[in-house]
PDB file of N, CA and C in Angstrom:
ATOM      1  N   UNK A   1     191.645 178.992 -49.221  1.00  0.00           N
ATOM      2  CA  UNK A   1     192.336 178.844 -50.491  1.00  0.00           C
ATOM      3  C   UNK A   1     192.621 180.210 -51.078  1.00  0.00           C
ATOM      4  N   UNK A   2     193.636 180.267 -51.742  1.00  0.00           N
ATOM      5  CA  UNK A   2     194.248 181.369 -52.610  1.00  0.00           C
ATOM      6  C   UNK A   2     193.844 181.701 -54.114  1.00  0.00           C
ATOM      7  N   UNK A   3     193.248 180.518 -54.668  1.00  0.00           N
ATOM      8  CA  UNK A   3     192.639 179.810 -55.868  1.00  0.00           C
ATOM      9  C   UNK A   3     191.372 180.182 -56.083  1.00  0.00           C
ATOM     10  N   UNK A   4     191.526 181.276 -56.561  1.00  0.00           N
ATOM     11  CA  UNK A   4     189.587 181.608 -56.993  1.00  0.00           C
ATOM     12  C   UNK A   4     189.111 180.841 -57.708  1.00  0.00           C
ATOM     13  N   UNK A   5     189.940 179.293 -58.256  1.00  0.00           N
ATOM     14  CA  UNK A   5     189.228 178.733 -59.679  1.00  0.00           C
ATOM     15  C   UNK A   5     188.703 177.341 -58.762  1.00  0.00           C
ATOM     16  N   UNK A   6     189.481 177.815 -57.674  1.00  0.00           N
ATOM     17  CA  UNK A   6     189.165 176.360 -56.286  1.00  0.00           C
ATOM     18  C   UNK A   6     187.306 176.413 -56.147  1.00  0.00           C
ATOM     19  N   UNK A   7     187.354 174.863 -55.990  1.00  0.00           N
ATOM     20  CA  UNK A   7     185.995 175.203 -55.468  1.00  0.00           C
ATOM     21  C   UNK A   7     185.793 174.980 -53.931  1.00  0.00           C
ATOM     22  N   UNK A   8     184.700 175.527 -53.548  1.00  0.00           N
ATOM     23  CA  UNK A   8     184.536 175.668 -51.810  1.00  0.00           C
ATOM     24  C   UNK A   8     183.599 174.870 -51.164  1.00  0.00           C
ATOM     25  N   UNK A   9     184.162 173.930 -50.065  1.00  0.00           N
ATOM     26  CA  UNK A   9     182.410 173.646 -49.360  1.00  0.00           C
ATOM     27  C   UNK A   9     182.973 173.845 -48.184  1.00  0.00           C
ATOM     28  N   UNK A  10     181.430 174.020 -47.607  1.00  0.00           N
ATOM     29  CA  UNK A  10     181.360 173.798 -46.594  1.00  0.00           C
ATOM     30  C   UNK A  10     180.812 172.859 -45.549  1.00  0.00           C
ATOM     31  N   UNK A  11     181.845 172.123 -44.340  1.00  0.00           N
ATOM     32  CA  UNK A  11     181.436 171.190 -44.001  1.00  0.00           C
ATOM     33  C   UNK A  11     181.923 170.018 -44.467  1.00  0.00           C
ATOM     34  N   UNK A  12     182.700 170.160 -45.738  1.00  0.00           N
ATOM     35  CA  UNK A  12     183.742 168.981 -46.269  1.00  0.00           C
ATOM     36  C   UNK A  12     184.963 169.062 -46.245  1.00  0.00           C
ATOM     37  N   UNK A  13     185.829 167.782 -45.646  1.00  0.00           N
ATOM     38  CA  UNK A  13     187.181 167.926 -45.234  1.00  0.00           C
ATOM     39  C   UNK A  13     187.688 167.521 -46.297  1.00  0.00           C
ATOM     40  N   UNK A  14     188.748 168.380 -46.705  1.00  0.00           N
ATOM     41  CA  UNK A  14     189.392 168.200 -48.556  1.00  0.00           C
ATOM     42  C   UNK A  14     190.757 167.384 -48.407  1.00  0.00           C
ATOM     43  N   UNK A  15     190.821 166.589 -47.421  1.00  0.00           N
ATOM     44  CA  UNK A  15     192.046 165.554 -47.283  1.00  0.00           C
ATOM     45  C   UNK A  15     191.117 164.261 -47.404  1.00  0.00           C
ATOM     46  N   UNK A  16     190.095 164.086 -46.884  1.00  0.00           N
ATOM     47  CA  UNK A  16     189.322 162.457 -47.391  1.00  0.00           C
ATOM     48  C   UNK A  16     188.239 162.859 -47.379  1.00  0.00           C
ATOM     49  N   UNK A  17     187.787 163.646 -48.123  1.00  0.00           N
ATOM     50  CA  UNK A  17     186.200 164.056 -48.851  1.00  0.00           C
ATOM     51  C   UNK A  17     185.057 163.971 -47.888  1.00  0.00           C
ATOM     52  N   UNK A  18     185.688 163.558 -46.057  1.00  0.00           N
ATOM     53  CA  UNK A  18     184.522 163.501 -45.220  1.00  0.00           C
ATOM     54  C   UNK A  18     183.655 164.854 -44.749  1.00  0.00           C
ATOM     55  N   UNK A  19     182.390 164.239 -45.040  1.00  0.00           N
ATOM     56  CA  UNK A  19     181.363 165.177 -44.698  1.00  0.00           C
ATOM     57  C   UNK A  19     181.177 165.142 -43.479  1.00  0.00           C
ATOM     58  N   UNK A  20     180.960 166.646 -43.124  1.00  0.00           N
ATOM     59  CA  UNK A  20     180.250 166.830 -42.023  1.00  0.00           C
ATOM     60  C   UNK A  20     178.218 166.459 -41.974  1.00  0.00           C
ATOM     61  N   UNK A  21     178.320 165.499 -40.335  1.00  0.00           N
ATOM     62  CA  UNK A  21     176.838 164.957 -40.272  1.00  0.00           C
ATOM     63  C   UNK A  21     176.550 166.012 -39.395  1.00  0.00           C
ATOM     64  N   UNK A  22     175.576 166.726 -39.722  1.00  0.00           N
ATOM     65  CA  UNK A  22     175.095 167.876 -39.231  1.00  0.00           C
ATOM     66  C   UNK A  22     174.528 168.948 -39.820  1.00  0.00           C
ATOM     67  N   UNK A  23     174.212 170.075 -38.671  1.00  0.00           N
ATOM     68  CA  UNK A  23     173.943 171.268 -39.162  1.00  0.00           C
ATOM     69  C   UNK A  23     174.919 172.351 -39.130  1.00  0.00           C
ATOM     70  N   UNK A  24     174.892 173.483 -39.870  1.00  0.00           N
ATOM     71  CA  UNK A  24     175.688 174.378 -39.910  1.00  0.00           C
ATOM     72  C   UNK A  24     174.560 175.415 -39.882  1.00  0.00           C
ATOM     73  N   UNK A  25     174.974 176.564 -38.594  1.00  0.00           N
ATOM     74  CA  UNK A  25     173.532 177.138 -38.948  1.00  0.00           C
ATOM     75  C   UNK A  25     174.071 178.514 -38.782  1.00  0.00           C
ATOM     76  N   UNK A  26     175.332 179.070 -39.008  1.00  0.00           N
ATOM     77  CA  UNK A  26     175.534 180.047 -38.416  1.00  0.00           C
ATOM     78  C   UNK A  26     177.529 180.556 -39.724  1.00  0.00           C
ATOM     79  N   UNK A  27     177.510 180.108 -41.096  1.00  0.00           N
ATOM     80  CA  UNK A  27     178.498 180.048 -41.674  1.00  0.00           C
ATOM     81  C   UNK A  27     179.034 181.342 -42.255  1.00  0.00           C
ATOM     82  N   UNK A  28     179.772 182.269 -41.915  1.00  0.00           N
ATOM     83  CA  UNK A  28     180.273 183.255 -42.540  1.00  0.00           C
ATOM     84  C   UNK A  28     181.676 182.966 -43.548  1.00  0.00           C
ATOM     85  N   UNK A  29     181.934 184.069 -44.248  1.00  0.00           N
ATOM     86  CA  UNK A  29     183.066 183.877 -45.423  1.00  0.00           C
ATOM     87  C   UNK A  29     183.147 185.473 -45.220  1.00  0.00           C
ATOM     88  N   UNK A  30     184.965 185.698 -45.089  1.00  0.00           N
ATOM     89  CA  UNK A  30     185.385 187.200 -44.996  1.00  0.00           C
ATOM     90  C   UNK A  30     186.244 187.293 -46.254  1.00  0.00           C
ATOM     91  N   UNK A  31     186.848 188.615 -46.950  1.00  0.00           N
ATOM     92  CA  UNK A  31     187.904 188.537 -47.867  1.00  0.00           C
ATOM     93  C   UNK A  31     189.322 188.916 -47.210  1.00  0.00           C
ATOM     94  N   UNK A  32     189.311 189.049 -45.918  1.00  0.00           N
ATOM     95  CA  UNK A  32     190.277 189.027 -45.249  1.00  0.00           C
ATOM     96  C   UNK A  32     190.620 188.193 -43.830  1.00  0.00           C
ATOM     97  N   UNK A  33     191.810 188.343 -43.377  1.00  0.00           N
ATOM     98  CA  UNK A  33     192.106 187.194 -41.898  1.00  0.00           C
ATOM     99  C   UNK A  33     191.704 187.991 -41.101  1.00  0.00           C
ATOM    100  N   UNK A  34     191.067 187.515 -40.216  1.00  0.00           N
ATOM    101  CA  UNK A  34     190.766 188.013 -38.751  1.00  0.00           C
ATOM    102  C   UNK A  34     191.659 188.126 -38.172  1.00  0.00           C
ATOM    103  N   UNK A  35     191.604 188.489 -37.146  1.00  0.00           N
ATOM    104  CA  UNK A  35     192.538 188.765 -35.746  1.00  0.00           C
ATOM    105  C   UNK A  35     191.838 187.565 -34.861  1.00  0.00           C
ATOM    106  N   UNK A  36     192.776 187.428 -33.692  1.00  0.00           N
ATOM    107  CA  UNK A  36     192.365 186.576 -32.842  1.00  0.00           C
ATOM    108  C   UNK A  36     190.936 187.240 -32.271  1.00  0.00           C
ATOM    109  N   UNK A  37     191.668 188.395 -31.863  1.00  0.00           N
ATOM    110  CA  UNK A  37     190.901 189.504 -31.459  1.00  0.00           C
ATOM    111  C   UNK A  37     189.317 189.296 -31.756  1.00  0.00           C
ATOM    112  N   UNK A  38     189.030 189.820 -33.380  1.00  0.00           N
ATOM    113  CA  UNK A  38     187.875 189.755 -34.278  1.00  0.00           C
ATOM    114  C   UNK A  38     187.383 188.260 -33.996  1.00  0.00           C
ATOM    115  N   UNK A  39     187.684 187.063 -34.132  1.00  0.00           N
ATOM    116  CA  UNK A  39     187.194 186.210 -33.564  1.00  0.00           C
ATOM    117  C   UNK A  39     186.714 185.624 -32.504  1.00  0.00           C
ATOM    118  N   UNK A  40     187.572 186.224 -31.241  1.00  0.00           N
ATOM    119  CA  UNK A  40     186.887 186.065 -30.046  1.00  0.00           C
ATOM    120  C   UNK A  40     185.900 186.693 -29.724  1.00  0.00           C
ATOM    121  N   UNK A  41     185.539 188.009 -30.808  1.00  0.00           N
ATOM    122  CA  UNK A  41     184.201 188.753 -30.504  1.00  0.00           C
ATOM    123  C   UNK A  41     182.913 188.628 -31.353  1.00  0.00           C
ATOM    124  N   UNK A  42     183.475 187.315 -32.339  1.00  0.00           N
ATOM    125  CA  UNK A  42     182.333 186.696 -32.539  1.00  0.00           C
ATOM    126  C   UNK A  42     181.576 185.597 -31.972  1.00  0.00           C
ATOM    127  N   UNK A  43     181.978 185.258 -31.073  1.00  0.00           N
ATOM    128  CA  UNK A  43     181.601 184.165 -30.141  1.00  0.00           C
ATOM    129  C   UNK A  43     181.107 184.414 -28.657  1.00  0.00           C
ATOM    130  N   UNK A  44     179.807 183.945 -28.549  1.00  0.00           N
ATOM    131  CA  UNK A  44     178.859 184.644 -27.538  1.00  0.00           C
ATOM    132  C   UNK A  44     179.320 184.326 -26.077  1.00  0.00           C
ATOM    133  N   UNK A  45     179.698 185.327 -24.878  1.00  0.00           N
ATOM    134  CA  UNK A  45     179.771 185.423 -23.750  1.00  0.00           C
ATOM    135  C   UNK A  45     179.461 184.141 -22.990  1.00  0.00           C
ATOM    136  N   UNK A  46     180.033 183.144 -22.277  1.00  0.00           N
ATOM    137  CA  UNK A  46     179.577 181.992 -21.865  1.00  0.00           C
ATOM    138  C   UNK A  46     178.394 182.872 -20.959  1.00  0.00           C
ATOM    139  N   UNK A  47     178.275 183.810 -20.266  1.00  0.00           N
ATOM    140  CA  UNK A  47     177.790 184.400 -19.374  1.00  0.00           C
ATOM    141  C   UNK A  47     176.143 184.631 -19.968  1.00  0.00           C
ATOM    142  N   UNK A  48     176.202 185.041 -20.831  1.00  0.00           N
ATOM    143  CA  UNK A  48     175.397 185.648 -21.616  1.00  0.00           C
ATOM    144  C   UNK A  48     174.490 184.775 -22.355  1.00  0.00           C
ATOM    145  N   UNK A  49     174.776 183.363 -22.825  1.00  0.00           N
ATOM    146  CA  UNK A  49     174.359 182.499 -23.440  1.00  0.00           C
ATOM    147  C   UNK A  49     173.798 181.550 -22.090  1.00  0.00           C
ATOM    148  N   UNK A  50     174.263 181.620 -21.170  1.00  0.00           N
ATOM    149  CA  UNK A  50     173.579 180.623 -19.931  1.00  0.00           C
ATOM    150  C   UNK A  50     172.312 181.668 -19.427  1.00  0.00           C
ATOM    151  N   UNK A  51     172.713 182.955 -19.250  1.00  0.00           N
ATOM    152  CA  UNK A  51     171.412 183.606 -18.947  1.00  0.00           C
ATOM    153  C   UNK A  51     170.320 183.585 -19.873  1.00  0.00           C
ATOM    154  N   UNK A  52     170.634 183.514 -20.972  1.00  0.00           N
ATOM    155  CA  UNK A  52     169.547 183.360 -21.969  1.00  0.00           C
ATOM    156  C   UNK A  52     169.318 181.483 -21.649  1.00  0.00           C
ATOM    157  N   UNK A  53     169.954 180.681 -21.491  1.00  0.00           N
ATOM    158  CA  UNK A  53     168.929 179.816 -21.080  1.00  0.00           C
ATOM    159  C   UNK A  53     167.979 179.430 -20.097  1.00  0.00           C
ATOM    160  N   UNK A  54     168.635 180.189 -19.113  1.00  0.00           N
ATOM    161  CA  UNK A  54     168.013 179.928 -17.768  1.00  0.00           C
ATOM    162  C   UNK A  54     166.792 181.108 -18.489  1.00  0.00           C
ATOM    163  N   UNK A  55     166.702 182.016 -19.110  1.00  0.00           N
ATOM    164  CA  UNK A  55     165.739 182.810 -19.321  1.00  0.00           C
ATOM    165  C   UNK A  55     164.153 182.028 -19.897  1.00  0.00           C
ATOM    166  N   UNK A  56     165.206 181.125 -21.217  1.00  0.00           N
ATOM    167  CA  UNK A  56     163.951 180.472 -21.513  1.00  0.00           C
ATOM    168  C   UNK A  56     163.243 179.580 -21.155  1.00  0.00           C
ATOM    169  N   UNK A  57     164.345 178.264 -19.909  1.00  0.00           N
ATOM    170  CA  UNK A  57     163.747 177.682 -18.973  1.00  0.00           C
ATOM    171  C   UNK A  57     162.546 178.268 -18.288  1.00  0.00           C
ATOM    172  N   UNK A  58     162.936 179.440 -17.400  1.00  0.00           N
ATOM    173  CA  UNK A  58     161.992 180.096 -16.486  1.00  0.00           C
ATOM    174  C   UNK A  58     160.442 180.358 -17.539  1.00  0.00           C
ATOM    175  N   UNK A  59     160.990 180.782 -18.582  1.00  0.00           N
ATOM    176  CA  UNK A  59     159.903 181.015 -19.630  1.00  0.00           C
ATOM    177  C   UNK A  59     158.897 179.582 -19.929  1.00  0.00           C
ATOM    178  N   UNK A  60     159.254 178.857 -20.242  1.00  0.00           N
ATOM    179  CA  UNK A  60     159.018 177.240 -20.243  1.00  0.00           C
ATOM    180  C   UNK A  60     158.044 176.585 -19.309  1.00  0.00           C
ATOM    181  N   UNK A  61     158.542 177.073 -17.739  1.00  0.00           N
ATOM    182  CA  UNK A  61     158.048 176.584 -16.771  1.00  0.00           C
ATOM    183  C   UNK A  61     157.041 177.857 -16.477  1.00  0.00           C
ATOM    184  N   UNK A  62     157.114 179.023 -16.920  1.00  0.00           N
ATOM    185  CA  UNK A  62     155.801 179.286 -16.969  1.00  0.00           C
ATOM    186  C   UNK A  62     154.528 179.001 -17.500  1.00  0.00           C
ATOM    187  N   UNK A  63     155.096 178.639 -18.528  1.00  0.00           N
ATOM    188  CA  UNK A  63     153.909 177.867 -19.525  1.00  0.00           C
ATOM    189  C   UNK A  63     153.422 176.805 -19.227  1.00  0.00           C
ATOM    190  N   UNK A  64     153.723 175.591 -18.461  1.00  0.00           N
ATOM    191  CA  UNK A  64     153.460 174.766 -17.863  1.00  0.00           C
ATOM    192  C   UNK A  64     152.767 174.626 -17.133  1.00  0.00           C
ATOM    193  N   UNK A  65     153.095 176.077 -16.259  1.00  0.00           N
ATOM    194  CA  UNK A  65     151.807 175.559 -15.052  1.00  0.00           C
ATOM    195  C   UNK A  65     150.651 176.458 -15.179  1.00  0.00           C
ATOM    196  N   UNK A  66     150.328 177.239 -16.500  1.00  0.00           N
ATOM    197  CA  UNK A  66     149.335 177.595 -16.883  1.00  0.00           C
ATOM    198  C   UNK A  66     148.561 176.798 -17.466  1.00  0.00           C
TER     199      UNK A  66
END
């Protein structure tokens, strides 16, 4: 919105007042537009996010068989 007198949520769709069922765990607000650019480098490496699971798996299954 352009409307500083607007009010803001988040997680609510302002065409039929539906809420989002969930969590939001990760919500930023900029005073300017991103770039595609700037956005694709906020979003974690598919690469990078599977190694960290397989990390904590392996981690997991250590604990287990201790």
């Amino acid at each position: 919105t352009t409307n500083a007198m607007s009010i803001f949520h988040v997680g609510q769709n302002i065409v039929n007042n539906a809420q989002w069922k969930g969590f939001i765990d990760d919500a930023r607000v900029y005073n300017t537009v991103l770039t595609d650019a700037q956005v694709a480098g906020l979003v974690p490496e598919p690469t990078s996010m599977a190694a960290l699971g397989l990390g904590l798996l392996a981690i997991l299954r250590r604990r287990r068989k201790s």
